[in-house]
N, C-alpha and C. Protein backbone atom coordinates (compact mmCIF):
# COMPACT_ATOMS: atom_id res chain seq x y z
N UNK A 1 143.74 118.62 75.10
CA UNK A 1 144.07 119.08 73.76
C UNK A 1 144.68 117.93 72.99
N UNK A 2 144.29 117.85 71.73
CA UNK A 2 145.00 116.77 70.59
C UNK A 2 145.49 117.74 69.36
N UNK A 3 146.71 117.04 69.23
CA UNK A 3 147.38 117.43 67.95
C UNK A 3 147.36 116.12 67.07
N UNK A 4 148.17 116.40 66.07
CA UNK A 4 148.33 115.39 64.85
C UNK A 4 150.03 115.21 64.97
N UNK A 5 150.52 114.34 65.50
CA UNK A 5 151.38 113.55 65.13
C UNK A 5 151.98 113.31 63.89
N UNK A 6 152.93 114.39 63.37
CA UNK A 6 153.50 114.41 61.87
C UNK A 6 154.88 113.52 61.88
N UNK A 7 154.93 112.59 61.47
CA UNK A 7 156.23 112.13 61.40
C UNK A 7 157.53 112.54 60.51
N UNK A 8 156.79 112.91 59.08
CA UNK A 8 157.77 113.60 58.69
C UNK A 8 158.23 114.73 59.07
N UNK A 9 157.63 115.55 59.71
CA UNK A 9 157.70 117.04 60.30
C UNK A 9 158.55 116.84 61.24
N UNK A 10 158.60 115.88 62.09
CA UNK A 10 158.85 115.41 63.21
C UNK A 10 160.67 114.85 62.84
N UNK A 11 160.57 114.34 62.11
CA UNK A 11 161.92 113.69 60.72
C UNK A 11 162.93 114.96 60.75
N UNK A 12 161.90 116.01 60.10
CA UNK A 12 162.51 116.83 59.70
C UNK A 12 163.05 117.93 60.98
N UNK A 13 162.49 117.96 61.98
CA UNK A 13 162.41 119.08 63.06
C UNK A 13 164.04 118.65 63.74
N UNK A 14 164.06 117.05 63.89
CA UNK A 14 165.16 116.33 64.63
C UNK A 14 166.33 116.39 63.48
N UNK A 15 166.28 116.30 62.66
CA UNK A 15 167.65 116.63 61.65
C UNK A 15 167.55 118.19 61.52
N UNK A 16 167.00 118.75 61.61
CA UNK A 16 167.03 120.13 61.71
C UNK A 16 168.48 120.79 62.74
N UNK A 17 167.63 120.25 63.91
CA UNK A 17 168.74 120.38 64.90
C UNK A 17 170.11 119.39 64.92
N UNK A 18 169.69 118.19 64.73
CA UNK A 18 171.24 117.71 64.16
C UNK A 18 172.07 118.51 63.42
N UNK A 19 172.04 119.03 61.94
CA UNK A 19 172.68 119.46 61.36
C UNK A 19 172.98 120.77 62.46
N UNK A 20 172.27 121.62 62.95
CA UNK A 20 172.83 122.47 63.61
C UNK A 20 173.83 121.95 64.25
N UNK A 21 174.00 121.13 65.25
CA UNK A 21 175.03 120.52 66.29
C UNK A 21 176.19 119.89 65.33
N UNK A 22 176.11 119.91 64.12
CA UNK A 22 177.11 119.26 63.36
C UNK A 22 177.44 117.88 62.86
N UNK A 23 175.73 117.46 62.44
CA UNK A 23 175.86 116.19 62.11
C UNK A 23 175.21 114.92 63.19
N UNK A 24 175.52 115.20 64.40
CA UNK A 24 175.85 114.27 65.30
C UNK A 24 174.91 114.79 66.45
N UNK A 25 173.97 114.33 67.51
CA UNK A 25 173.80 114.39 68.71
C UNK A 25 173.41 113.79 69.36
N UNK A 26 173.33 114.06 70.62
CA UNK A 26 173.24 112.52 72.06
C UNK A 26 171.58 112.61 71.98
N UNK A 27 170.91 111.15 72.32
CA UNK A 27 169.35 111.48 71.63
C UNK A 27 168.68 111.74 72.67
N UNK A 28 169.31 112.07 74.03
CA UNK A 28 168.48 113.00 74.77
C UNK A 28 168.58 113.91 75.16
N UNK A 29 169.75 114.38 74.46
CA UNK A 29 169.95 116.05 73.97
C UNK A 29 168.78 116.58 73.49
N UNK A 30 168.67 115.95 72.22
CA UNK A 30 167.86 116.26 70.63
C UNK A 30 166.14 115.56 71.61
N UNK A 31 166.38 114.87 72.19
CA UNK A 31 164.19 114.59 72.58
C UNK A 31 164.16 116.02 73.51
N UNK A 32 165.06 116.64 74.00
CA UNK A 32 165.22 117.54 75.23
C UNK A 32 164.73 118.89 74.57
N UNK A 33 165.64 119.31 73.18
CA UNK A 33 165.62 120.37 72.49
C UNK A 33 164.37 120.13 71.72
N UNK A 34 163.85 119.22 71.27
CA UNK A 34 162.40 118.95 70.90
C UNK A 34 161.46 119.27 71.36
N UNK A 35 161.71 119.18 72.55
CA UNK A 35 160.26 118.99 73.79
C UNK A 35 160.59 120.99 74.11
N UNK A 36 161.47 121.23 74.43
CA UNK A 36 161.57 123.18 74.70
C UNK A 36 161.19 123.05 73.45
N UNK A 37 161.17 123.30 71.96
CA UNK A 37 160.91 123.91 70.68
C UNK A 37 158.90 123.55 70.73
N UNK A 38 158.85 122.27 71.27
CA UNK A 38 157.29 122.07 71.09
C UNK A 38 156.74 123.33 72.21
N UNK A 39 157.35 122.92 73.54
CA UNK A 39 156.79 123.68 74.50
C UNK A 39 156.78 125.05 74.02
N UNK A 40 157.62 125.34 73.59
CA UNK A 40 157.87 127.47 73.10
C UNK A 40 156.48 127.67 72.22
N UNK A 41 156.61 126.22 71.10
CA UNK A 41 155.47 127.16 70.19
C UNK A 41 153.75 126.64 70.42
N UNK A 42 153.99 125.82 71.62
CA UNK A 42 152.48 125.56 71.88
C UNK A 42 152.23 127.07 73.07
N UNK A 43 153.28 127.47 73.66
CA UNK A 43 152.92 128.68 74.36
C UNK A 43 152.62 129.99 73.18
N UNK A 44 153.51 129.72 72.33
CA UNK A 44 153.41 131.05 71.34
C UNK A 44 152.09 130.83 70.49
N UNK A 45 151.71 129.96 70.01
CA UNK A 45 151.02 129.73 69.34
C UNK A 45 149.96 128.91 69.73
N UNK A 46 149.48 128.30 70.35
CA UNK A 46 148.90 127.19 70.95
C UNK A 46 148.90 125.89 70.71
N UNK A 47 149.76 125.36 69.14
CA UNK A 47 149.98 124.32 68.58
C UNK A 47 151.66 124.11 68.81
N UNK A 48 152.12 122.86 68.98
CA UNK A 48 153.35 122.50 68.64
C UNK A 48 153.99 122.29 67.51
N UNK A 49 155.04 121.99 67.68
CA UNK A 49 155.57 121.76 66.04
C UNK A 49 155.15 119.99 65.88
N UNK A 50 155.66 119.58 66.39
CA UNK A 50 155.28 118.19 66.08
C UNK A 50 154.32 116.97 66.02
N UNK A 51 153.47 117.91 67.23
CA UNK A 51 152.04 117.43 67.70
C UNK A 51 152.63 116.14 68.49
N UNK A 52 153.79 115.69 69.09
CA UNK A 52 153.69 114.58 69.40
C UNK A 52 153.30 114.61 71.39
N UNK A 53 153.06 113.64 71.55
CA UNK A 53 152.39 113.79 72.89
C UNK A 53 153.55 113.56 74.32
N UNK A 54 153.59 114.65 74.97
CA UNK A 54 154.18 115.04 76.16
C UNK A 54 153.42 114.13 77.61
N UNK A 55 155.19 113.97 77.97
CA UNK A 55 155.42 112.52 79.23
C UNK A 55 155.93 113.53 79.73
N UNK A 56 155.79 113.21 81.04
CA UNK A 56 156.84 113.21 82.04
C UNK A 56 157.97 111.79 82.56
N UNK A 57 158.81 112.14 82.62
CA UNK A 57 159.64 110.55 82.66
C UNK A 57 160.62 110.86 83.73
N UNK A 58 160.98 109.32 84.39
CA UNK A 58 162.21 110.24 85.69
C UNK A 58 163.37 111.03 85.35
N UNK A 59 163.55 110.79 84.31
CA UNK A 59 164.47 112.28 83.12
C UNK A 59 163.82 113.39 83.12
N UNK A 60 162.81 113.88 83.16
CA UNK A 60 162.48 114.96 82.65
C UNK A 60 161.15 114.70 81.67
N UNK A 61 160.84 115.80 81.33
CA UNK A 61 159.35 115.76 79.79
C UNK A 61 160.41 115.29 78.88
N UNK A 62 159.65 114.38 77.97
CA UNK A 62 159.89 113.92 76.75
C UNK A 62 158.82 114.00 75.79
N UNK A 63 159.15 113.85 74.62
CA UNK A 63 157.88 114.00 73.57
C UNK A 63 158.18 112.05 72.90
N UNK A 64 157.06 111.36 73.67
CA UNK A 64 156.62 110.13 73.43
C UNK A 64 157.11 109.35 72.11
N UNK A 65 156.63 109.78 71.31
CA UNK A 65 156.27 109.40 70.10
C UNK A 65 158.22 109.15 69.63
N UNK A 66 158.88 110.40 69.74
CA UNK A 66 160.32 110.27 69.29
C UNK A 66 161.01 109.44 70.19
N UNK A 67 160.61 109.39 71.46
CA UNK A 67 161.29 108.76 72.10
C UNK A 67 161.42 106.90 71.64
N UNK A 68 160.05 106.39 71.34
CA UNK A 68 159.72 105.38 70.88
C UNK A 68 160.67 105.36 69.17
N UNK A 69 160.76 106.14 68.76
CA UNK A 69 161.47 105.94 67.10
C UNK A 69 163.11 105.72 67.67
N UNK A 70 163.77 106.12 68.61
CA UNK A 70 164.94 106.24 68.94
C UNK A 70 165.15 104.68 69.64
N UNK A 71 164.29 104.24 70.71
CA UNK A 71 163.94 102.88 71.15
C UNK A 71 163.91 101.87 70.28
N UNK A 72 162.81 102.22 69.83
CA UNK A 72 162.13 100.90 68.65
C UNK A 72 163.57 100.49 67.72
N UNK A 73 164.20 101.72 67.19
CA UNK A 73 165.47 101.06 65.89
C UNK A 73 164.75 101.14 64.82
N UNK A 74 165.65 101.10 63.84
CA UNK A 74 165.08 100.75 62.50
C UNK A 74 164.40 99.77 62.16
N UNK A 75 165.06 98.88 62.80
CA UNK A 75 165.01 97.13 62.27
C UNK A 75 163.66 96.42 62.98
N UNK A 76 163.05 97.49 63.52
CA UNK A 76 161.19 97.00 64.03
C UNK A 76 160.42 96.90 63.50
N UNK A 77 160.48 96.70 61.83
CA UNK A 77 159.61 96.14 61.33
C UNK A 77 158.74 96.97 61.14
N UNK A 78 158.54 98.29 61.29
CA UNK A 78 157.70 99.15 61.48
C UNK A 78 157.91 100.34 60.41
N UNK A 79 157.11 101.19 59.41
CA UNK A 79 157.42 102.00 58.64
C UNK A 79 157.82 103.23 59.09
N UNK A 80 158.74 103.47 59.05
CA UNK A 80 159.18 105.04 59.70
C UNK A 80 159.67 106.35 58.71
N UNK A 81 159.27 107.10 58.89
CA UNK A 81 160.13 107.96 57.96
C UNK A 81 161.49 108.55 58.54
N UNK A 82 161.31 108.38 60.10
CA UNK A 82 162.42 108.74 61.34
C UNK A 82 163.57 108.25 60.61
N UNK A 83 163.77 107.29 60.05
CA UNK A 83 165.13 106.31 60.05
C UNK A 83 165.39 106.54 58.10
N UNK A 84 164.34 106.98 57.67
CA UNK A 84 165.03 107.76 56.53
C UNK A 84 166.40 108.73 56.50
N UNK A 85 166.09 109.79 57.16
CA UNK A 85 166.95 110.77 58.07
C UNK A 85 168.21 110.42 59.01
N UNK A 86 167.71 109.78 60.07
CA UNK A 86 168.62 109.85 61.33
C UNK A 86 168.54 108.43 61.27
N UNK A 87 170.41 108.28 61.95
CA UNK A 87 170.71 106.42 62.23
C UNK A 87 169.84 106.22 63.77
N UNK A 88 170.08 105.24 63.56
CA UNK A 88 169.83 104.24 65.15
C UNK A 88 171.25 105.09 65.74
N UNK A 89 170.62 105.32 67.42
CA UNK A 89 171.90 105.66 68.41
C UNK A 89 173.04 104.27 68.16
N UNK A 90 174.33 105.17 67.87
CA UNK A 90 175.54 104.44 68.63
C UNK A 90 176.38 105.29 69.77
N UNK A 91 176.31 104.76 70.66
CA UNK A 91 177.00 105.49 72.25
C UNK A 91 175.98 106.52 72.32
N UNK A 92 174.79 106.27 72.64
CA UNK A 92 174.09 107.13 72.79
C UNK A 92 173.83 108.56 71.66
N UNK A 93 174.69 108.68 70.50
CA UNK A 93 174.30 109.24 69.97
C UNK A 93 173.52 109.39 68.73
N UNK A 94 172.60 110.13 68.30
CA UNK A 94 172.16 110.01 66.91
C UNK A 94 172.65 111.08 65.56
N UNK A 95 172.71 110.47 64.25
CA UNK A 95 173.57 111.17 63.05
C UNK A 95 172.50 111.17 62.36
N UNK A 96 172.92 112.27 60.81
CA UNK A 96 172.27 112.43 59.99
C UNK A 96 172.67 111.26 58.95
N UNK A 97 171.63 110.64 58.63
CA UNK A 97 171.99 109.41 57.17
C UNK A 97 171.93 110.58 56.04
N UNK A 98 170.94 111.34 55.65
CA UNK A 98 171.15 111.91 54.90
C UNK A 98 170.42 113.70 55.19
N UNK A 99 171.18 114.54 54.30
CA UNK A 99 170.74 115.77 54.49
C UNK A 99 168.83 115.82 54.37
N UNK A 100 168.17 116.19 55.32
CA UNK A 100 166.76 116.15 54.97
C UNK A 100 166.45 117.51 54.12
N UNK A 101 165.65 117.32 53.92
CA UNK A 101 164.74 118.72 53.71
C UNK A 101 163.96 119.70 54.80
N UNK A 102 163.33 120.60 54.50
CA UNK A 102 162.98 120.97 55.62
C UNK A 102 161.67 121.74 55.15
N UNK A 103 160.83 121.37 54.01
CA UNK A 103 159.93 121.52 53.49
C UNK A 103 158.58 121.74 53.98
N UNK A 104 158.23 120.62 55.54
CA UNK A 104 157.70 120.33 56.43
C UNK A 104 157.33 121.57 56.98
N UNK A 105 158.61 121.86 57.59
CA UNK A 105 158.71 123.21 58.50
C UNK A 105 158.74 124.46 57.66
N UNK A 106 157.91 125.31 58.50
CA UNK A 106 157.60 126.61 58.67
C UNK A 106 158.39 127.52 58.82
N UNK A 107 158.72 128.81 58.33
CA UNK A 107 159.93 129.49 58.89
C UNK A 107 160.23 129.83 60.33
N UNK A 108 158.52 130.22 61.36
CA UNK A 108 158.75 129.99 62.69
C UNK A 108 159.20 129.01 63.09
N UNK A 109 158.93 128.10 62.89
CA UNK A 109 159.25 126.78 63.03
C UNK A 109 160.29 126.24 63.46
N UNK A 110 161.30 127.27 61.78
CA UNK A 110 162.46 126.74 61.94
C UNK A 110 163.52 127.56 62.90
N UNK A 111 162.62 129.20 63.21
CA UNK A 111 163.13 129.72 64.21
C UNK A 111 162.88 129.45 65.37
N UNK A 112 161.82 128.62 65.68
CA UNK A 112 161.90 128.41 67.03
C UNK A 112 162.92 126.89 67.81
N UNK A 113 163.34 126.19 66.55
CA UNK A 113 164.25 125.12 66.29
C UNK A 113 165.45 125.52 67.06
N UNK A 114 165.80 126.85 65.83
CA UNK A 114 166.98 127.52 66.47
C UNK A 114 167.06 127.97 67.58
N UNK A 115 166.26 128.88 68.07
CA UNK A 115 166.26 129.24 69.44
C UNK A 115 166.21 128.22 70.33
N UNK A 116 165.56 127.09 70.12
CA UNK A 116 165.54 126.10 71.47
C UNK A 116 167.36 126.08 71.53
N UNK A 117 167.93 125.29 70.55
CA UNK A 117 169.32 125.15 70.31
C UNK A 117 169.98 126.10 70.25
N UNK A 118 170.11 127.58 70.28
CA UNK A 118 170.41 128.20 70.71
C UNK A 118 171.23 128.73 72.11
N UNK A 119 169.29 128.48 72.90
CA UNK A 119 169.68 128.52 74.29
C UNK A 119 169.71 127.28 75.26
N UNK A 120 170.11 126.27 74.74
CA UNK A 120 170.03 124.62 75.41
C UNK A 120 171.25 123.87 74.34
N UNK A 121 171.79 124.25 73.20
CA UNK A 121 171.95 123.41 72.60
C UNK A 121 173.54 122.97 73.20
N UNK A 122 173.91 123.81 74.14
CA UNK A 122 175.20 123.70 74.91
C UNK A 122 175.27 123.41 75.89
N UNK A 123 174.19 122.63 76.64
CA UNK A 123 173.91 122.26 77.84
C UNK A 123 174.20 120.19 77.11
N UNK A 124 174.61 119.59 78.64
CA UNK A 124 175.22 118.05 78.17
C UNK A 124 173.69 117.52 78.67
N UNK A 125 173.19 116.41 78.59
CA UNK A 125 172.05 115.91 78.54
C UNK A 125 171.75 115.94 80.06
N UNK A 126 172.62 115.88 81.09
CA UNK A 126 172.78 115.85 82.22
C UNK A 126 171.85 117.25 83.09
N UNK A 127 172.21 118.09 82.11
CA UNK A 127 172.18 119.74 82.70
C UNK A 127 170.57 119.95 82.07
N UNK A 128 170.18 119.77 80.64
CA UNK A 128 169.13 119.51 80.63
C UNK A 128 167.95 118.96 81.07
N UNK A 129 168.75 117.61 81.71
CA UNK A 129 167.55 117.08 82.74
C UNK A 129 167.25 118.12 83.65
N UNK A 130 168.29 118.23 84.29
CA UNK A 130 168.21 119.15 85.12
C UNK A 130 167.03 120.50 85.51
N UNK A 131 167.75 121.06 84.25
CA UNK A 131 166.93 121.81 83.65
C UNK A 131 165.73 121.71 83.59
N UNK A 132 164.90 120.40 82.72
CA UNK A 132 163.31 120.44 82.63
C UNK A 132 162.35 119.38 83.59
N UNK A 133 163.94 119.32 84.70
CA UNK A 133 163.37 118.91 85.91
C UNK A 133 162.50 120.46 86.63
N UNK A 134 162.89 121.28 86.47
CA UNK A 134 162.32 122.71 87.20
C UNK A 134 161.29 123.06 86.26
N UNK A 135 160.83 122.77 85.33
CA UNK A 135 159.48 123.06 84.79
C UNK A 135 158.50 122.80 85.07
N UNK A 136 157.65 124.27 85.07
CA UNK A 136 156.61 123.80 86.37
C UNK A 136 155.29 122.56 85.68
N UNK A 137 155.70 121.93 84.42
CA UNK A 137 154.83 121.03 84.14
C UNK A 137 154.92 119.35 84.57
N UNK A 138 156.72 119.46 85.06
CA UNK A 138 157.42 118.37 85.28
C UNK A 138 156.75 118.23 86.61
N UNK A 139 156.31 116.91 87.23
CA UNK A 139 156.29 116.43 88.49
C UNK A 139 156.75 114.59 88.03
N UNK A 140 157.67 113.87 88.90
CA UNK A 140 158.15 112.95 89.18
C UNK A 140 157.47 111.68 89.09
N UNK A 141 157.50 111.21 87.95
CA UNK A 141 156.45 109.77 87.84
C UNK A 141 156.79 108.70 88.94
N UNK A 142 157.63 108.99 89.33
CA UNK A 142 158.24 107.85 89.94
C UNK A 142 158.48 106.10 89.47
N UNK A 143 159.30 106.59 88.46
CA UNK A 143 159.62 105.61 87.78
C UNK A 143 159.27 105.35 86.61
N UNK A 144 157.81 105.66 86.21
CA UNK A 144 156.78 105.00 85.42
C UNK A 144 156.91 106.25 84.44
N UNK A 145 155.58 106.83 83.90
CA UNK A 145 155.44 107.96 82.85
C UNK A 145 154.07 108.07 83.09
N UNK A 146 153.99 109.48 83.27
CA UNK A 146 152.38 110.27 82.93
C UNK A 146 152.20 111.46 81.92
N UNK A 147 151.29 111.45 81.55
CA UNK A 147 150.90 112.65 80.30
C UNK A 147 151.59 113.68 81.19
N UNK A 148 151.56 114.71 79.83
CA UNK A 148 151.67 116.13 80.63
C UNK A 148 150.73 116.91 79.45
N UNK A 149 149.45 117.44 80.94
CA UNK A 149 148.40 118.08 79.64
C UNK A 149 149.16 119.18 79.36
N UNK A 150 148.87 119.70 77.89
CA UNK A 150 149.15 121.07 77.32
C UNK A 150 148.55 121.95 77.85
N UNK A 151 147.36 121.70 78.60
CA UNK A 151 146.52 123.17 79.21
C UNK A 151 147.42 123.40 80.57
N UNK A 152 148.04 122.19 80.90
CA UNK A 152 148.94 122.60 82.61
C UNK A 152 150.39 123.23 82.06
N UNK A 153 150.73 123.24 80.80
CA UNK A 153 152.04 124.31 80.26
C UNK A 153 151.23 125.66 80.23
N UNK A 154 150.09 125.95 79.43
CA UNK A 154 149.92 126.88 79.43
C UNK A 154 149.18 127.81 80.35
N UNK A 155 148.62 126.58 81.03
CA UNK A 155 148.10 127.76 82.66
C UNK A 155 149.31 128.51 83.19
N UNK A 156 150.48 127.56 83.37
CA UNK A 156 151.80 127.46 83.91
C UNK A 156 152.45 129.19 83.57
N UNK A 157 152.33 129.50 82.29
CA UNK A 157 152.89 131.06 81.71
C UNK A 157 151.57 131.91 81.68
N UNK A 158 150.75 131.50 82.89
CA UNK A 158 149.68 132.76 82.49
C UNK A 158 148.49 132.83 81.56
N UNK A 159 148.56 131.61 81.11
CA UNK A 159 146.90 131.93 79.52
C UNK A 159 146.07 131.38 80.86
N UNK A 160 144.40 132.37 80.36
CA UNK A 160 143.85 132.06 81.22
C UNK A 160 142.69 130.68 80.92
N UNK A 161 141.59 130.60 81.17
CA UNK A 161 141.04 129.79 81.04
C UNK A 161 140.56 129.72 79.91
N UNK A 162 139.52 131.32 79.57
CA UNK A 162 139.40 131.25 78.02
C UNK A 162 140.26 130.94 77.33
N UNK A 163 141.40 131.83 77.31
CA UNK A 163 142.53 131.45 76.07
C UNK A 163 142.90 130.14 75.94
N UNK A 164 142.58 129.43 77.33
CA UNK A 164 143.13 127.88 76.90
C UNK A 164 141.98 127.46 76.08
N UNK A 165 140.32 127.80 76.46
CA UNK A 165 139.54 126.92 75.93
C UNK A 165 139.71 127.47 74.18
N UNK A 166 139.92 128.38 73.49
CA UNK A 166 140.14 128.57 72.41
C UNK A 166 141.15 128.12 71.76
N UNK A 167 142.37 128.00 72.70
CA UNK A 167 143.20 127.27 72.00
C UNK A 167 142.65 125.69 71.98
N UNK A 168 141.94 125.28 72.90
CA UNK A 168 141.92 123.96 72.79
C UNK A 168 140.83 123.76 71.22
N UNK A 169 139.57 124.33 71.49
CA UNK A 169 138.89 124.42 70.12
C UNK A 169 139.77 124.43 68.73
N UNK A 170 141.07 125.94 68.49
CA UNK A 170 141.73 125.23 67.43
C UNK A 170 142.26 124.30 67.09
N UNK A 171 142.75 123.69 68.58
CA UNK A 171 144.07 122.39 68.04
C UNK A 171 142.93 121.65 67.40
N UNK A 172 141.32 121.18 68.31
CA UNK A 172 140.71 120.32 67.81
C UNK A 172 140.09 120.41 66.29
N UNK A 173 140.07 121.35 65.86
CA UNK A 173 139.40 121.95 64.36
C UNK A 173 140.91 121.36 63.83
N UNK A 174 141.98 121.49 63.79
CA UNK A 174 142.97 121.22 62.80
C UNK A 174 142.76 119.82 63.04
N UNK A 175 143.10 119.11 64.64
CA UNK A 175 143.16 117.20 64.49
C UNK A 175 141.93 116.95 64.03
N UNK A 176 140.56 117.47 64.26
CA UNK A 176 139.54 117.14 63.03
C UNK A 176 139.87 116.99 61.65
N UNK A 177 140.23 117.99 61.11
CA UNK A 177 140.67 117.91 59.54
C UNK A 177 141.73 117.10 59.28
N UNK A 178 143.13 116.90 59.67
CA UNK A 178 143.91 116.28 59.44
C UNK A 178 144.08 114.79 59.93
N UNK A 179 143.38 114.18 60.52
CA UNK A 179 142.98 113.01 61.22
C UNK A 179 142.44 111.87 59.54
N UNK A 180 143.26 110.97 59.47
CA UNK A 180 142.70 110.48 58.52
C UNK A 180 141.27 109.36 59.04
């Protein structure tokens, strides 16, 4: 399955949950609460919120793409809309530069935001690993990083084969259209 990689959506999804936490959070809190909010609504829906593409890492699943905006810094020379929003980590944590919008997002969207943070957003980055160490999509790169297909989350809760192949047909009809 392919999604589309929204960065501003993506901008907006991660200050979303910042401002929930109060401004401030550790950035593998916030890739942690990202990756449950993608995972919830690619099960609910068959699409994620962010479209960005799922690792497994000796941490736990991460969603790639943010992980690299949190890495990279501002100062990479690279156009981001990430760093509009949110600073570069200091002590591991990341802040809001400025209040975003949330225009991007959907009202599920923004409820499924909440709910990830909800039920994770009080767990320390530690407990989270933990945590999406027991997901049955997580297996142990050993060291390195491997995909994690979206059809092995959703076999994982039960969709069967059809339902995956239909979901896979929509994601591809939307990354058709939106694919510049």
């Amino acid at each position: 399955m392919r999604f589309v990689y929204d960065q501003r959506k993506t901008a907006q999804a991660a200050a979303f949950l910042i401002r929930l936490a109060g401004g401030s959070l550790n950035y593998m809190v916030l890739i942690k609460l990202l990756y449950l909010a993608d995972r919830e609504s690619l099960i609910d829906t068959g699409i994620p919120i962010t479209g960005d593409r799922m690792v497994a890492m000796p941490h736990g699943p991460v969603l790639s793409g943010i992980l690299d905006e949190i890495h990279l810094g501002d100062g990479s020379g690279r156009t981001s809309v990430w760093y509009e929003y949110i600073t570069e980590p200091v002590a591991h944590s990341v802040s809001l530069r400025k209040d975003a919008e949330s225009d991007e997002l959907s009202d599920y969207e923004m409820e499924v935001l909440s709910r990830s943070f909800e039920k994770f957003g009080h767990m320390n980055r530690w407990q989270l690993v933990a945590f999406t160490h027991k997901l049955p999509e997580w297996a142990d790169p050993n060291g390195s990083s491997r995909p994690i297909a979206p059809e092995d989350i959703l076999r994982s809760v039960g969709k069967s084969d059809d339902e995956i192949e239909a979901l896979t047909q929509e994601a591809e009809a939307v990354w058709f259209v939106r694919t510049p």
